[in-house]
PDB file of N, CA and C in Angstrom:
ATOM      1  N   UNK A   1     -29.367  -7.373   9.770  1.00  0.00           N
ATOM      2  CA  UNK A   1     -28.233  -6.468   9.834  1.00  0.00           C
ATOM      3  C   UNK A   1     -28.486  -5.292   8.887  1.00  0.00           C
ATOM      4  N   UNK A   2     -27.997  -3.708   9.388  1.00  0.00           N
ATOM      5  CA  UNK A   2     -28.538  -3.112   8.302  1.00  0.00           C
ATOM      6  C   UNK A   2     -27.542  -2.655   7.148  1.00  0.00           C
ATOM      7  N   UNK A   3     -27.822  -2.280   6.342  1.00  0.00           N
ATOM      8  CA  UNK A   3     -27.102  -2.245   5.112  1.00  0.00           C
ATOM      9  C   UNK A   3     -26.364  -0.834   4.681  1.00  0.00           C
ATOM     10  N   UNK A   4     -24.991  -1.018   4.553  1.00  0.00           N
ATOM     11  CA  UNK A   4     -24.461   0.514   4.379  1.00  0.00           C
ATOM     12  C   UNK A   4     -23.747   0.197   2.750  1.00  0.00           C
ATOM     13  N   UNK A   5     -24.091   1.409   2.155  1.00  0.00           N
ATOM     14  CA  UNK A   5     -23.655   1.223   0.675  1.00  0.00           C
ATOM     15  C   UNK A   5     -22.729   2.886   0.926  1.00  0.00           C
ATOM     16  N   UNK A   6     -21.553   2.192   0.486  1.00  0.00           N
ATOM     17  CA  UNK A   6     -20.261   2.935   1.024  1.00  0.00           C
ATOM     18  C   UNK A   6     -19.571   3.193  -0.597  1.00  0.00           C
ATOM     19  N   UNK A   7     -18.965   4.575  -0.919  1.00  0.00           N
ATOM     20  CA  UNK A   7     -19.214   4.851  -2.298  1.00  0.00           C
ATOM     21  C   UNK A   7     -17.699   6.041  -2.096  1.00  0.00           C
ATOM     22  N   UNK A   8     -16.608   4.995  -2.248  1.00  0.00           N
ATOM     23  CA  UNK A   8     -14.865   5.938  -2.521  1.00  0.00           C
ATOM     24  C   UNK A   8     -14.213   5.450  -3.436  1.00  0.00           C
ATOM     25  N   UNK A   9     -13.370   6.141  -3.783  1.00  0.00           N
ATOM     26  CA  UNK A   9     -12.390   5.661  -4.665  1.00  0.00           C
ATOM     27  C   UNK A   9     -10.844   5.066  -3.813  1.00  0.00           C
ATOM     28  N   UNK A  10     -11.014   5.650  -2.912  1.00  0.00           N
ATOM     29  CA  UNK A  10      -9.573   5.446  -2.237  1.00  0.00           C
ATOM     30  C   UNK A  10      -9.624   4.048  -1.651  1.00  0.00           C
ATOM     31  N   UNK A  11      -8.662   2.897  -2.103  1.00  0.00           N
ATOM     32  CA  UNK A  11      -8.383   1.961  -1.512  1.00  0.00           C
ATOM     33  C   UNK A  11      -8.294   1.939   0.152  1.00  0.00           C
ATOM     34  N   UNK A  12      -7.380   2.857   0.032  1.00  0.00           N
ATOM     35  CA  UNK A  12      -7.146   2.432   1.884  1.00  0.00           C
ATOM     36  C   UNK A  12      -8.497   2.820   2.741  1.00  0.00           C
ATOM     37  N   UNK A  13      -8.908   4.309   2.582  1.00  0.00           N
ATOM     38  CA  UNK A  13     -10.235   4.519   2.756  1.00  0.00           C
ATOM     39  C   UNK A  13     -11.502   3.604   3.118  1.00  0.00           C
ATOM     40  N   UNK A  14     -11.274   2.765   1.834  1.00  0.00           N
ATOM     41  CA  UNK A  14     -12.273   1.549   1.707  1.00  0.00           C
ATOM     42  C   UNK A  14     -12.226   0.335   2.688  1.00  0.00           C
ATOM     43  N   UNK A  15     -10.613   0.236   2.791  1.00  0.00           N
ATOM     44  CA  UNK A  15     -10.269  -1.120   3.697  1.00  0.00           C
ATOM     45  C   UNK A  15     -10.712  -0.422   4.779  1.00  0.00           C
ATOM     46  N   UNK A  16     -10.317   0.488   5.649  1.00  0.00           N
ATOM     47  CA  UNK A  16     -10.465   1.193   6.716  1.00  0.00           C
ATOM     48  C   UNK A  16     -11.876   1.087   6.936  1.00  0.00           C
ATOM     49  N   UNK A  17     -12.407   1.872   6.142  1.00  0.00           N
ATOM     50  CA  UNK A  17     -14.013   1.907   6.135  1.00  0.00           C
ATOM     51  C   UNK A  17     -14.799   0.252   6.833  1.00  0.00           C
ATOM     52  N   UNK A  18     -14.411  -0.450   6.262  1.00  0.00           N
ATOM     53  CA  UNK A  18     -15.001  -2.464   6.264  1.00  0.00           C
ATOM     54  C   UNK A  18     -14.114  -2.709   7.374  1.00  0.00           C
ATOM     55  N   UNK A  19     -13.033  -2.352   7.849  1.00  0.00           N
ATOM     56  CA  UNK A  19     -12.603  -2.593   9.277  1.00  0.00           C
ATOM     57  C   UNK A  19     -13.435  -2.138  10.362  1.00  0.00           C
ATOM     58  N   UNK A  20     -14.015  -1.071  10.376  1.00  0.00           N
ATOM     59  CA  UNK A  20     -14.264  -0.291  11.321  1.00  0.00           C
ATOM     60  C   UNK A  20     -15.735  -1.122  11.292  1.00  0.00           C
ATOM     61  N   UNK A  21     -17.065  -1.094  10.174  1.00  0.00           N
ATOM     62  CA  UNK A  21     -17.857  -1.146  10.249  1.00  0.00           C
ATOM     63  C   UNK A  21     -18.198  -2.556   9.954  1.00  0.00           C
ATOM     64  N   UNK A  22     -17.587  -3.510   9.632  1.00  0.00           N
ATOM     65  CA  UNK A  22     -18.275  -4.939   8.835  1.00  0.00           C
ATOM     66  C   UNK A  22     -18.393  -5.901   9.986  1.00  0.00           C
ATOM     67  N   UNK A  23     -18.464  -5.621  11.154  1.00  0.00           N
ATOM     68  CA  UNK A  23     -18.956  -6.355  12.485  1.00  0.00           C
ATOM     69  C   UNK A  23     -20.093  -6.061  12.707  1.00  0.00           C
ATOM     70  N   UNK A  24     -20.827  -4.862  12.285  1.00  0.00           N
ATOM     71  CA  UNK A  24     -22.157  -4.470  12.903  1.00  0.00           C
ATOM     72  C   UNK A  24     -23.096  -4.173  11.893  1.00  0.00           C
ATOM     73  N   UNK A  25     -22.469  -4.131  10.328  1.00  0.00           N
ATOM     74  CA  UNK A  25     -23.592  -3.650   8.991  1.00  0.00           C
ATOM     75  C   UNK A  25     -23.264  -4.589   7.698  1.00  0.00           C
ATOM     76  N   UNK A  26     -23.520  -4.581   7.035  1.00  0.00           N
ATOM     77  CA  UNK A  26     -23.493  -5.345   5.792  1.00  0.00           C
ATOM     78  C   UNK A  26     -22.929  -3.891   4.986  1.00  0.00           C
ATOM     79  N   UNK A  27     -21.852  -4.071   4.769  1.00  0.00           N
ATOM     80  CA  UNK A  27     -21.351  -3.072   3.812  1.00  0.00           C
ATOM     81  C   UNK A  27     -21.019  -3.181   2.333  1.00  0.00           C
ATOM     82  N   UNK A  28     -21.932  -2.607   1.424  1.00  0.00           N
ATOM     83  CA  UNK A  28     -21.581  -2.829   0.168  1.00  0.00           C
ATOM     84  C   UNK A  28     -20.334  -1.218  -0.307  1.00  0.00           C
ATOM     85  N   UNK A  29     -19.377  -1.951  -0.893  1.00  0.00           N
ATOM     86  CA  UNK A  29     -18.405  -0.596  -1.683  1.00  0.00           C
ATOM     87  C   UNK A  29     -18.897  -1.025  -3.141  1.00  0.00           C
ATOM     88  N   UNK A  30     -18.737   0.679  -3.172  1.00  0.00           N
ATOM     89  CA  UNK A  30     -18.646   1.379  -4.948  1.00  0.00           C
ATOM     90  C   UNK A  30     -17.524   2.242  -4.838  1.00  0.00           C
ATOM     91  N   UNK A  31     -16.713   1.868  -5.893  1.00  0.00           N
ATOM     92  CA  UNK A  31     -15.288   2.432  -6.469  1.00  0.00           C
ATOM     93  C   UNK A  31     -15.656   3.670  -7.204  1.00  0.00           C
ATOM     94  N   UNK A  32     -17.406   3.794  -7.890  1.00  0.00           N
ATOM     95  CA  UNK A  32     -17.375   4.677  -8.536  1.00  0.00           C
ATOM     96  C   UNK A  32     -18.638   5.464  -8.402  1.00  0.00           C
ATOM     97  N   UNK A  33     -18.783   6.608  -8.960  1.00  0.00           N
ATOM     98  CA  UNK A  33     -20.677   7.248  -8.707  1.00  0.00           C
ATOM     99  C   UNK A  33     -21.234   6.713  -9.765  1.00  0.00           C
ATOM    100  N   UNK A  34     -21.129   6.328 -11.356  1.00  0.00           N
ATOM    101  CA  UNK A  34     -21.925   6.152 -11.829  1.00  0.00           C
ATOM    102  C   UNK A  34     -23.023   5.534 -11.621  1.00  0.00           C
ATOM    103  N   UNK A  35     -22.779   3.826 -11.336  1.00  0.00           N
ATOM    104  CA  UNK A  35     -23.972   3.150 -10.557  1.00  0.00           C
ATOM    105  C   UNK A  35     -25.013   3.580 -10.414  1.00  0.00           C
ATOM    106  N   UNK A  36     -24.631   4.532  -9.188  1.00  0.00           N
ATOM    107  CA  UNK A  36     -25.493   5.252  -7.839  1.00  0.00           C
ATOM    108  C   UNK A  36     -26.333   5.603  -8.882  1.00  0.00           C
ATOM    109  N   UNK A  37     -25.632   6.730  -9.632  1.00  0.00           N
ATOM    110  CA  UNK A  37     -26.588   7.695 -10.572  1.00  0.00           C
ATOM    111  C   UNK A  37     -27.471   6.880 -11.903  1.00  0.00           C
ATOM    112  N   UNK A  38     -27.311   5.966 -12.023  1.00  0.00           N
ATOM    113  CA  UNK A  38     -28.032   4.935 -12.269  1.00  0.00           C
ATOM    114  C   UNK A  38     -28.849   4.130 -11.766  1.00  0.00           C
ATOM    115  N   UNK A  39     -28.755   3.878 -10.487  1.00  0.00           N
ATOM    116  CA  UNK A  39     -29.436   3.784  -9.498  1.00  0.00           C
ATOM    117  C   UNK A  39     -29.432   2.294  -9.722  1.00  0.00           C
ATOM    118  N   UNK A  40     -28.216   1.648 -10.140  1.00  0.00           N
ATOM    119  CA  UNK A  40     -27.924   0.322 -10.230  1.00  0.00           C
ATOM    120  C   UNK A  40     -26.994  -0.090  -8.822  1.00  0.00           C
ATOM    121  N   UNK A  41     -28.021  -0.499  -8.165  1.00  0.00           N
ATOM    122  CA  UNK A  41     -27.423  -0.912  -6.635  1.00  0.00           C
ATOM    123  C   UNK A  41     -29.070  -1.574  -5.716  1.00  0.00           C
ATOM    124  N   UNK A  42     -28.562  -2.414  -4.582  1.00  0.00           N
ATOM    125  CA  UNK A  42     -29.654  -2.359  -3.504  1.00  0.00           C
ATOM    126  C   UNK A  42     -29.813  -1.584  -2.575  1.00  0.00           C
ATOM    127  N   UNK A  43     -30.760  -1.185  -2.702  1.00  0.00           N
ATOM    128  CA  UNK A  43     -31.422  -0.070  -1.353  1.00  0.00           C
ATOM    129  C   UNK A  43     -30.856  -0.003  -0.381  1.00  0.00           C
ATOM    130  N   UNK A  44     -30.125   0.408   0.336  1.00  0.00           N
ATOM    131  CA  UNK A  44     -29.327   0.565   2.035  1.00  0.00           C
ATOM    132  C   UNK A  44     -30.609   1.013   2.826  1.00  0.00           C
ATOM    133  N   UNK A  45     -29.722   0.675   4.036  1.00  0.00           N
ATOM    134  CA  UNK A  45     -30.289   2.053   5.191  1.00  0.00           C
ATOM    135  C   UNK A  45     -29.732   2.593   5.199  1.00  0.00           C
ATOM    136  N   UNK A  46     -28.599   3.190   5.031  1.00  0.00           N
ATOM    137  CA  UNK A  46     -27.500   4.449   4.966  1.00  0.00           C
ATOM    138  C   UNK A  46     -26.482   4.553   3.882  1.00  0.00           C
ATOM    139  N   UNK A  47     -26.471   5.753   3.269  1.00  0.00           N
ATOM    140  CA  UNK A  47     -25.478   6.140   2.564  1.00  0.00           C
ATOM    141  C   UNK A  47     -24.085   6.711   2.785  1.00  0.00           C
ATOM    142  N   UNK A  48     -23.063   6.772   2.613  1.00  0.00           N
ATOM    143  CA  UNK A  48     -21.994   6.675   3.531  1.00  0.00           C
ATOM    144  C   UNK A  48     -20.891   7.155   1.665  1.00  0.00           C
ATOM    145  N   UNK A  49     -21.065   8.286   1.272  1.00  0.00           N
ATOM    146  CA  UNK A  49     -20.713   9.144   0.056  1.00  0.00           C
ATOM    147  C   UNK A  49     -19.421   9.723   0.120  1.00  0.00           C
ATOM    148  N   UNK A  50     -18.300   9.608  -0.379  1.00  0.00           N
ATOM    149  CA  UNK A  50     -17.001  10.652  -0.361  1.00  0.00           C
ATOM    150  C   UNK A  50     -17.206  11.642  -1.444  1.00  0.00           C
ATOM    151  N   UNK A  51     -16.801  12.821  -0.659  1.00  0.00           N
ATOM    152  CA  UNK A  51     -17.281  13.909  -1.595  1.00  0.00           C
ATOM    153  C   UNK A  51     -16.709  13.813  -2.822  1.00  0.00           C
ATOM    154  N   UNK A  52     -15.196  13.144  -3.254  1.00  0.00           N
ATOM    155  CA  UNK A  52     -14.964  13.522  -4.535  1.00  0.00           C
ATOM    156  C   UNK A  52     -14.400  12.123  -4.615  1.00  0.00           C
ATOM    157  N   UNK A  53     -15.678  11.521  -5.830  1.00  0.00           N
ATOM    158  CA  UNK A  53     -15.155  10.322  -6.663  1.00  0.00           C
ATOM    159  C   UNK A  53     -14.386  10.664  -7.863  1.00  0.00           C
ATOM    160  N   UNK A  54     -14.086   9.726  -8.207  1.00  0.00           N
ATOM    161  CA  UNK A  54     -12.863  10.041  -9.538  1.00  0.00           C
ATOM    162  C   UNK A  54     -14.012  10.203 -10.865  1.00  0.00           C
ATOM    163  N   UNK A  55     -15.060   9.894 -10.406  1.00  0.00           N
ATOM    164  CA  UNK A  55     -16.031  10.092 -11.917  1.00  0.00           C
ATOM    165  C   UNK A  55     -17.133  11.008 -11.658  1.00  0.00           C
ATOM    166  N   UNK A  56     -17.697  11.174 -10.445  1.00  0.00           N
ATOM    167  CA  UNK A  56     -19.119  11.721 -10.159  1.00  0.00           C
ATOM    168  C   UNK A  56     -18.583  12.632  -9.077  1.00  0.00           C
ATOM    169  N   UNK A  57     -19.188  14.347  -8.924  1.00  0.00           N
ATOM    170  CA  UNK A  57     -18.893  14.592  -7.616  1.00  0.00           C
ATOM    171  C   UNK A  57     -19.929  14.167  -6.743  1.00  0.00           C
ATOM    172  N   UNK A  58     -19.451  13.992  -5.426  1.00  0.00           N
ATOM    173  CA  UNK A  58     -20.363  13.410  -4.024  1.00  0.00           C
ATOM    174  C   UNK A  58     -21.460  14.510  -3.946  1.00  0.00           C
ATOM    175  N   UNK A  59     -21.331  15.501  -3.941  1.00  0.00           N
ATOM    176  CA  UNK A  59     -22.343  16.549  -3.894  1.00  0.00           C
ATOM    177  C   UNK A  59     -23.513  16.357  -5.070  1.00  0.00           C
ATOM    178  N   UNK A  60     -22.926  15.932  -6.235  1.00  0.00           N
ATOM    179  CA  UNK A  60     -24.166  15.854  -7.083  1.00  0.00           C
ATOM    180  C   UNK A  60     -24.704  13.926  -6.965  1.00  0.00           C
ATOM    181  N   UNK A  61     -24.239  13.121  -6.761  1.00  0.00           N
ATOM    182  CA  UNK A  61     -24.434  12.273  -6.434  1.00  0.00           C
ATOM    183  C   UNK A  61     -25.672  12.334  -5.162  1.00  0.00           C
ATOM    184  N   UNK A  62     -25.548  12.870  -3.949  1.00  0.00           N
ATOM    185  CA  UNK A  62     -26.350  13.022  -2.927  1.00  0.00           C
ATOM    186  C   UNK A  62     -27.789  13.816  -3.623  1.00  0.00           C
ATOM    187  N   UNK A  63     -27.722  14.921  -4.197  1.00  0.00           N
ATOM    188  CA  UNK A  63     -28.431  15.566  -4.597  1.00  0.00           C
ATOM    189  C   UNK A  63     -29.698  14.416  -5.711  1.00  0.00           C
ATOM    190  N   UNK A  64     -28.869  13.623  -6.370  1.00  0.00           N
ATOM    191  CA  UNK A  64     -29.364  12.709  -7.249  1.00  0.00           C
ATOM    192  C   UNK A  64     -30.221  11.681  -6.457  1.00  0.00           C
ATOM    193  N   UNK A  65     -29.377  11.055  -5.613  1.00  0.00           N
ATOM    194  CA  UNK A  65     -30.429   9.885  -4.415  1.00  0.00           C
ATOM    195  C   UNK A  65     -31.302  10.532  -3.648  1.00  0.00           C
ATOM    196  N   UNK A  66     -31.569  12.300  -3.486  1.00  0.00           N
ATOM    197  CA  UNK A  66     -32.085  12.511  -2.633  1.00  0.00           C
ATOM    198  C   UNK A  66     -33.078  12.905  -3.848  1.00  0.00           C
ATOM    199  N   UNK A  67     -33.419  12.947  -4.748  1.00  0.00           N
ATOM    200  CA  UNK A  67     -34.860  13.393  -5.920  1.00  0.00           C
ATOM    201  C   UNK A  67     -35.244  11.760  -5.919  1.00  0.00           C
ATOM    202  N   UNK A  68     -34.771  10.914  -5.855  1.00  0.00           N
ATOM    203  CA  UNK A  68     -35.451   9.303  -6.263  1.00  0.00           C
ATOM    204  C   UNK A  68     -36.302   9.038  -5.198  1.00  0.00           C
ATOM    205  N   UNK A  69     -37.785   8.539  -5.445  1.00  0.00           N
ATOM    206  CA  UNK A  69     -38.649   8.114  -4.942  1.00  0.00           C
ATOM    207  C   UNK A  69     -37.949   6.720  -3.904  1.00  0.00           C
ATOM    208  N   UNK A  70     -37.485   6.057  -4.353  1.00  0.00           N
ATOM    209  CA  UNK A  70     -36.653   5.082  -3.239  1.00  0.00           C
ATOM    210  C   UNK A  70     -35.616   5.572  -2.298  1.00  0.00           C
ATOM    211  N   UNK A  71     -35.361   6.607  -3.024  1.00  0.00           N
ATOM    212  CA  UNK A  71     -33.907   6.659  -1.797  1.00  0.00           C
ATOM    213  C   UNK A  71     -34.049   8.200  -1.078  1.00  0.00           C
ATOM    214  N   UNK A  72     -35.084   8.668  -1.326  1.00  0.00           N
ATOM    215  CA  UNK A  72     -35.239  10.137  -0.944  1.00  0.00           C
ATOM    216  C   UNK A  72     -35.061  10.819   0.318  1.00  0.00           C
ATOM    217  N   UNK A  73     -34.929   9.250   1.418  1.00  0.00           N
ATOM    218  CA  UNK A  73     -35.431   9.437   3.002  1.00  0.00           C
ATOM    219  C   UNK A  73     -34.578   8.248   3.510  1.00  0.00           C
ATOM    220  N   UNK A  74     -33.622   7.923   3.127  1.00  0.00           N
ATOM    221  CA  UNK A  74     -32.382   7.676   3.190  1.00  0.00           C
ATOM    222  C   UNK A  74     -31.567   8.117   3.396  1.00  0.00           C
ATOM    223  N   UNK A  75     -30.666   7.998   4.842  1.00  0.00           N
ATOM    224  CA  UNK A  75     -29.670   9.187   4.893  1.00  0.00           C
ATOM    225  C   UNK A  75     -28.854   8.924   4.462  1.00  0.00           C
ATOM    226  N   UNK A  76     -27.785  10.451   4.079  1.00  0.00           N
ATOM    227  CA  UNK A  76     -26.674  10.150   3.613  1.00  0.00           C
ATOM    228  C   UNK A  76     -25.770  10.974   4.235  1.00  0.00           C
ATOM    229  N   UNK A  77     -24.152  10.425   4.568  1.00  0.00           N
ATOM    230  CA  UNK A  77     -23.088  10.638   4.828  1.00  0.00           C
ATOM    231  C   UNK A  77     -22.406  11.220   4.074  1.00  0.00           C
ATOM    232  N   UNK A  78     -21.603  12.420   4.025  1.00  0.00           N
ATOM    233  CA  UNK A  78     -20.644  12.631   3.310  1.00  0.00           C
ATOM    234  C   UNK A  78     -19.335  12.897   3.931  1.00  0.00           C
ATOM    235  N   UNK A  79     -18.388  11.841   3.445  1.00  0.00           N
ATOM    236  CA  UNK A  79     -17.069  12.089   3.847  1.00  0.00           C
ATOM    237  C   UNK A  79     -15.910  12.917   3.384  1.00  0.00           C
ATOM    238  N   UNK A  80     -15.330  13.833   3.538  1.00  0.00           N
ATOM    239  CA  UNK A  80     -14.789  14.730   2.854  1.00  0.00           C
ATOM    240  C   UNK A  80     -13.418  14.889   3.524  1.00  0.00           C
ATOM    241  N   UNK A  81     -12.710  15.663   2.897  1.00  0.00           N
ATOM    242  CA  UNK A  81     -10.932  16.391   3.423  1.00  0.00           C
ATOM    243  C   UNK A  81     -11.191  17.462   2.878  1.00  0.00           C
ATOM    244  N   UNK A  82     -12.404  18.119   2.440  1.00  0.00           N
ATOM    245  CA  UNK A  82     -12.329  19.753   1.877  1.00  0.00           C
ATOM    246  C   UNK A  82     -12.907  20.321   3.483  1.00  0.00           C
ATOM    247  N   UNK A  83     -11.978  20.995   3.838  1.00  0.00           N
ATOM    248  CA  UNK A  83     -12.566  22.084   4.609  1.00  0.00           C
ATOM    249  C   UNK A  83     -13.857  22.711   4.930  1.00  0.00           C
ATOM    250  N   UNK A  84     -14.561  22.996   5.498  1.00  0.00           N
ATOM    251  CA  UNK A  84     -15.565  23.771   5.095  1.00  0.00           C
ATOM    252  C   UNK A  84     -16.802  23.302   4.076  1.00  0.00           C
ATOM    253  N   UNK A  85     -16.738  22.448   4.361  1.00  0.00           N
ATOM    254  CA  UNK A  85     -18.224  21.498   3.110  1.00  0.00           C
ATOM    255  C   UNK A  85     -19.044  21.155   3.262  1.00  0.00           C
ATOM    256  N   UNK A  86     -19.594  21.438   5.252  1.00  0.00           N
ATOM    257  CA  UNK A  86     -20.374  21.118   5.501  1.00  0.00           C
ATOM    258  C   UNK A  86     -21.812  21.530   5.294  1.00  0.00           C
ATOM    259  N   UNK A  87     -21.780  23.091   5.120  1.00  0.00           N
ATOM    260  CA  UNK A  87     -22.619  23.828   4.306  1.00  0.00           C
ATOM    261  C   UNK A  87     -23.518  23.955   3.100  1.00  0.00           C
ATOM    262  N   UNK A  88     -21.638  22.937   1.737  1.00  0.00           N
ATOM    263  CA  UNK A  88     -22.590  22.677   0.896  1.00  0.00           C
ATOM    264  C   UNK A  88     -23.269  21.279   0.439  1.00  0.00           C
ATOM    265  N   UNK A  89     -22.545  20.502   1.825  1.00  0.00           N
ATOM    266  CA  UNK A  89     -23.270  19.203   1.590  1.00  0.00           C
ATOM    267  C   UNK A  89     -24.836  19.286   2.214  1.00  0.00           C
ATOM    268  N   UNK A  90     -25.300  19.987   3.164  1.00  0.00           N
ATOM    269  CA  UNK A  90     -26.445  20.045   3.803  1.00  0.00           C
ATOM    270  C   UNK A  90     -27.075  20.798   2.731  1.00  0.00           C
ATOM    271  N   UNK A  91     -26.692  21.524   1.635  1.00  0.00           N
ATOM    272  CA  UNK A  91     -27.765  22.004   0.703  1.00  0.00           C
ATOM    273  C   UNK A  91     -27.898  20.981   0.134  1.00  0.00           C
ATOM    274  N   UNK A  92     -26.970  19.937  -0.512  1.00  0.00           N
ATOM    275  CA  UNK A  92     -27.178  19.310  -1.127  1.00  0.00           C
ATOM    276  C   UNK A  92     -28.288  17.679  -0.825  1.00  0.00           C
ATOM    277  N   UNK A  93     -28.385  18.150   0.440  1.00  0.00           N
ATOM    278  CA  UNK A  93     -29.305  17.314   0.886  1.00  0.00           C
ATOM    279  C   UNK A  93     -29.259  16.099   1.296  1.00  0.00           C
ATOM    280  N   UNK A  94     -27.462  16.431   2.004  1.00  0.00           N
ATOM    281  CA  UNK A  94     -26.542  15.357   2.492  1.00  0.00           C
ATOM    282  C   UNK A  94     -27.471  15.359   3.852  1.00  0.00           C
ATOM    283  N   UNK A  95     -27.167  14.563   5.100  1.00  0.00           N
ATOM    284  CA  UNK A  95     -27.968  14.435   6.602  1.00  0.00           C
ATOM    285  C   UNK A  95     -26.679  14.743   7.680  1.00  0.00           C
ATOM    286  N   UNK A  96     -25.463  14.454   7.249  1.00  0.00           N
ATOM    287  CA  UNK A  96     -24.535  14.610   7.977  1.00  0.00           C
ATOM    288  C   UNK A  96     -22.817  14.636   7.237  1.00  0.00           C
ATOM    289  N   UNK A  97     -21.798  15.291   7.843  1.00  0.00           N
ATOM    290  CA  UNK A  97     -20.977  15.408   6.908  1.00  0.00           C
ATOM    291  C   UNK A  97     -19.831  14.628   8.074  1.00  0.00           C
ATOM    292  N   UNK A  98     -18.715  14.136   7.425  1.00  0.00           N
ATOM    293  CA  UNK A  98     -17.755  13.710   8.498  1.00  0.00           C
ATOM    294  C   UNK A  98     -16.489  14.359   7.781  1.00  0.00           C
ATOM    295  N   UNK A  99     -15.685  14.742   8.230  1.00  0.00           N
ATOM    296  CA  UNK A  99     -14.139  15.118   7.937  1.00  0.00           C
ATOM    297  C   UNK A  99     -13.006  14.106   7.581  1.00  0.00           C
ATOM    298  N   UNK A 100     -12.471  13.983   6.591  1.00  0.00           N
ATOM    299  CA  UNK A 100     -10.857  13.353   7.216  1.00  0.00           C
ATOM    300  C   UNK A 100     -10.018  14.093   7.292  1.00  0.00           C
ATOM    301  N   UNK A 101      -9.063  13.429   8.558  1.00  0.00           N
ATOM    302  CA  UNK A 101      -9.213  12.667   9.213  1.00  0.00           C
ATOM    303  C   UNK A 101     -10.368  12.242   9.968  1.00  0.00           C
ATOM    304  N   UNK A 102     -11.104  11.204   9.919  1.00  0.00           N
ATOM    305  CA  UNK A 102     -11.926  11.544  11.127  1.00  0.00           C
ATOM    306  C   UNK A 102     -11.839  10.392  12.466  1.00  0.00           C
ATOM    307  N   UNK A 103     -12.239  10.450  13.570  1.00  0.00           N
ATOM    308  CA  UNK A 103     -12.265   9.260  14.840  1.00  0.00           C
ATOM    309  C   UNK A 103     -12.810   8.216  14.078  1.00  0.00           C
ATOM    310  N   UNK A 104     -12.656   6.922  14.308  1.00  0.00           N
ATOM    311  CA  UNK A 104     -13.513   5.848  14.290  1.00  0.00           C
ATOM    312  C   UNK A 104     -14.489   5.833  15.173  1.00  0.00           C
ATOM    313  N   UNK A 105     -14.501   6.383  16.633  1.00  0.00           N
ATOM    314  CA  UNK A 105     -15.960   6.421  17.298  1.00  0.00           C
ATOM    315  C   UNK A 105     -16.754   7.403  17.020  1.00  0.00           C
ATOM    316  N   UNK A 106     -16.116   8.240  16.186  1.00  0.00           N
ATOM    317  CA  UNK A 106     -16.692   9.832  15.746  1.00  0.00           C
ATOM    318  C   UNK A 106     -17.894   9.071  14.572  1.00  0.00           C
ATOM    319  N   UNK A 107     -17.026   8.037  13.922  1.00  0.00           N
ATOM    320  CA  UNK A 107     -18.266   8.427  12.352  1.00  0.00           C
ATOM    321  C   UNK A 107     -19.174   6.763  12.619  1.00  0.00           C
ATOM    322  N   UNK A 108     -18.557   5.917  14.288  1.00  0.00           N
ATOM    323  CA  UNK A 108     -19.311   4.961  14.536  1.00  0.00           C
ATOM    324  C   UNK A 108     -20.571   5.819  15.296  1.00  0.00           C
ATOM    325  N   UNK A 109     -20.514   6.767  15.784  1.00  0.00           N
ATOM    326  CA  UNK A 109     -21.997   7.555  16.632  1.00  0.00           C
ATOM    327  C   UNK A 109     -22.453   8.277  15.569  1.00  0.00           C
ATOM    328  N   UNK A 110     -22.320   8.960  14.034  1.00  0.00           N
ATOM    329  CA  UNK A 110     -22.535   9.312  13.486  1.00  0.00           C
ATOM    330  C   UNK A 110     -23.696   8.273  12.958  1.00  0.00           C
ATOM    331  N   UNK A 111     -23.215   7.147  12.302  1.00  0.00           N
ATOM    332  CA  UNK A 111     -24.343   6.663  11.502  1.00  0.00           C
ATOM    333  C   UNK A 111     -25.044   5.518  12.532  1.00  0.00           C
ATOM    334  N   UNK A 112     -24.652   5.260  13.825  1.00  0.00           N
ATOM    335  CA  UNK A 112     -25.520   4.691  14.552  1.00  0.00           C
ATOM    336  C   UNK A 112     -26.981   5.932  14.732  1.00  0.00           C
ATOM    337  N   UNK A 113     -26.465   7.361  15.105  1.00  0.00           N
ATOM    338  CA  UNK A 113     -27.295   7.950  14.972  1.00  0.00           C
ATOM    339  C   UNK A 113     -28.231   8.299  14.133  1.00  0.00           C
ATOM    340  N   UNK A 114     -28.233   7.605  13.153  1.00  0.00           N
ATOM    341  CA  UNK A 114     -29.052   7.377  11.469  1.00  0.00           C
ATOM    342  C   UNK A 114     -29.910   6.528  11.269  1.00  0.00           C
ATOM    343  N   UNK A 115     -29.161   5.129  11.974  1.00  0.00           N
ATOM    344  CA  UNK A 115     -29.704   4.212  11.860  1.00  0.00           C
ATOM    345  C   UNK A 115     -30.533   3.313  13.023  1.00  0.00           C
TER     346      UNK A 115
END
């Protein structure tokens, strides 16, 4: 099964998130970025990032997994409610950005397409 390491602060978000996806991936949640940026976690196949954690922003977070020799070629997701971010998540060296609100079949073809 492949492995999604899923990284919000928002409770409901989170439940939502493991509803939608914990039939078809092994989903690990992080409440917070530090970890990540520590790089205290197991390797995924997909990253699955909300742009704004309560400690780390998602943008520098992505930017961070995407310089590490392990996780460099690893995609990553960024989920956002900012408008317009798709721009600076693809500098940041995000692979794909999703919106909220977003479909559940919207961000299920999203990271099937990843993975």
């Amino acid at each position: 099964m492949k492995k999604i390491l899923f990284a919000d602060d928002d409770p409901t978000i989170r439940d939502v998130i493991h509803l939608i996806l914990d039939d078809d991936y092994q989903v690990t949640t992080f409440t917070r970025g530090e970890p990540l940026m520590k790089n205290e976690f197991e390797v995924p196949d997909l990253f699955l990032l909300d742009r704004q954690l309560s400690d780390v922003d998602g943008l520098d977070l992505c930017r961070h997994l995407k310089k590490q020799s392990a996780t460099k070629n690893i995609p990553i997701i960024i989920i956002s409610a900012s408008p317009n971010i798709t721009a600076l998540a693809h500098s940041a060296g995000a692979d794909s950005v999703i919106e909220k609100p977003f479909l559940i079949q919207e961000l299920r073809q999203m990271i099937a397409s990843h993975l």
